[in-house]
C-alpha atoms as a PDB file:
ATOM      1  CA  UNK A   1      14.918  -5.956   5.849  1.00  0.00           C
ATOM      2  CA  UNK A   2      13.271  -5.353   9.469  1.00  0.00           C
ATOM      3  CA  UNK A   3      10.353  -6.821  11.388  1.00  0.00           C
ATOM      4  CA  UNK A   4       7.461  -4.314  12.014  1.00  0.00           C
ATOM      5  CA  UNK A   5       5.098  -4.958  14.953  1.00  0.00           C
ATOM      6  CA  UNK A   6       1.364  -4.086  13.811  1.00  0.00           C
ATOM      7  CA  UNK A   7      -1.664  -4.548  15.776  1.00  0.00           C
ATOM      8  CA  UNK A   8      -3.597  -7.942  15.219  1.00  0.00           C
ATOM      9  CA  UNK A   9      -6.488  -6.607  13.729  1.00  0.00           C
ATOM     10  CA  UNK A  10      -4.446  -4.366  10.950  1.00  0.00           C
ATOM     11  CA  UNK A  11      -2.557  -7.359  10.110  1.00  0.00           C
ATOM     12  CA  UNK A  12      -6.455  -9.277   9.622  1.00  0.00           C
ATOM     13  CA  UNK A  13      -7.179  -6.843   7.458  1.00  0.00           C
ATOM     14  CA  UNK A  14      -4.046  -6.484   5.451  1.00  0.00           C
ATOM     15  CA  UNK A  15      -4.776 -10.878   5.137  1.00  0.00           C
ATOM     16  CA  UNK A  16      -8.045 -10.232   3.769  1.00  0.00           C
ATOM     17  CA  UNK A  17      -7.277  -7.070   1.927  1.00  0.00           C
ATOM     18  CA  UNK A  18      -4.282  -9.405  -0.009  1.00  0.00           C
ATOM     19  CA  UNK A  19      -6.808 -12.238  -0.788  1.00  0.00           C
ATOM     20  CA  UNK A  20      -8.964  -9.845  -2.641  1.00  0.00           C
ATOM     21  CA  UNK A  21      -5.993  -7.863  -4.563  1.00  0.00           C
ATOM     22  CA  UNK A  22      -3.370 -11.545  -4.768  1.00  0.00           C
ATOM     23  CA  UNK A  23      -0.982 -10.136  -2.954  1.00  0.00           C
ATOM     24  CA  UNK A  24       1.380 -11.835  -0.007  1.00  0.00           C
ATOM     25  CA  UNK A  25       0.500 -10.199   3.429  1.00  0.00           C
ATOM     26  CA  UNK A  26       3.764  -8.950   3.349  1.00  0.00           C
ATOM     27  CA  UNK A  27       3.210  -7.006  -0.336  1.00  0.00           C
ATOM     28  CA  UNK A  28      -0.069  -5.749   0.809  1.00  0.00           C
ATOM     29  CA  UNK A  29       1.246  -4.159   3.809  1.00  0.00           C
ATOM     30  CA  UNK A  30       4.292  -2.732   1.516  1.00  0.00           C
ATOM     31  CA  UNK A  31       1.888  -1.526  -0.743  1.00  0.00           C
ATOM     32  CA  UNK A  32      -0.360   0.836   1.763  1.00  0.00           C
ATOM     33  CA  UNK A  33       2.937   1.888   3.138  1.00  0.00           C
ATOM     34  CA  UNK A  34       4.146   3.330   0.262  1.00  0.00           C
ATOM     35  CA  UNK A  35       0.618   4.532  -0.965  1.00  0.00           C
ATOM     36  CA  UNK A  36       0.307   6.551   2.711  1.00  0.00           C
ATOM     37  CA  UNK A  37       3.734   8.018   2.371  1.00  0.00           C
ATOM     38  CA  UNK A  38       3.066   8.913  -1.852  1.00  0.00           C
ATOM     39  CA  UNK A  39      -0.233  10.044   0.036  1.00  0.00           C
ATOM     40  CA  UNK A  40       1.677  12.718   2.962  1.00  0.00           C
ATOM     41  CA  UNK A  41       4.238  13.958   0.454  1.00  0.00           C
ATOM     42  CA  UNK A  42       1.157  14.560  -1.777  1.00  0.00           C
ATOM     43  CA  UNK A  43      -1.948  15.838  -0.041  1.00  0.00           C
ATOM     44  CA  UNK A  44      -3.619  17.399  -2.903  1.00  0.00           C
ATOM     45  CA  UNK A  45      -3.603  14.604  -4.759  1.00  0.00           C
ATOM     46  CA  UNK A  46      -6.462  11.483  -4.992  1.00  0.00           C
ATOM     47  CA  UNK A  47      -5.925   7.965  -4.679  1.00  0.00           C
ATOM     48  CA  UNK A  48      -6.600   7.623  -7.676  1.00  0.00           C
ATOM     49  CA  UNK A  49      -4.435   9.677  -8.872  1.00  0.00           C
ATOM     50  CA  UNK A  50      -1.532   8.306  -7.191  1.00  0.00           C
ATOM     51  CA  UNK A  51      -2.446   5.508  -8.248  1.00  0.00           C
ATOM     52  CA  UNK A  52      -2.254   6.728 -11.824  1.00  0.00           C
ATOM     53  CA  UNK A  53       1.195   8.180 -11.234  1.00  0.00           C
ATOM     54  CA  UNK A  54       2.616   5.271  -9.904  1.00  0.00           C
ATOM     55  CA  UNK A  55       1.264   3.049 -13.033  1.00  0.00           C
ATOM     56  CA  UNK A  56       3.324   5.598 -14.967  1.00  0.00           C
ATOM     57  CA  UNK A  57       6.424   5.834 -13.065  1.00  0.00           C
ATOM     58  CA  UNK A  58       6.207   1.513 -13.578  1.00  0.00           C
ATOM     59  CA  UNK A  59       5.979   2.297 -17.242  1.00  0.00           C
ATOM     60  CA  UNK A  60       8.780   4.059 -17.633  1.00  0.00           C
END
């Protein structure tokens, strides 16, 4: 595990960002990391869609 320097208003809006969706700072921040990369590896597909692939791949 590393420390990652972010700008102060990203890390404001990954706060209120995990208020909405109950999620640590930390988890929020993990979880648009790994969305954006899912996202770059896979430019054709949606967010949604992603989304729905991930849900899947937690299913399994």
């Amino acid at each position: 595990m590393g420390i990652v320097k972010i700008d102060d208003q990203l890390h404001e809006e990954a706060r209120r960002a995990s208020a909405v969706m109950c999620r640590s700072i930390n988890a929020q921040a993990e979880f648009w990391m790994k969305i954006g990369m899912l996202a770059e590896a896979n430019p054709t597909l949606s967010f949604n869609e992603i989304i729905a692939r991930e849900r899947t791949a937690d299913a399994a």
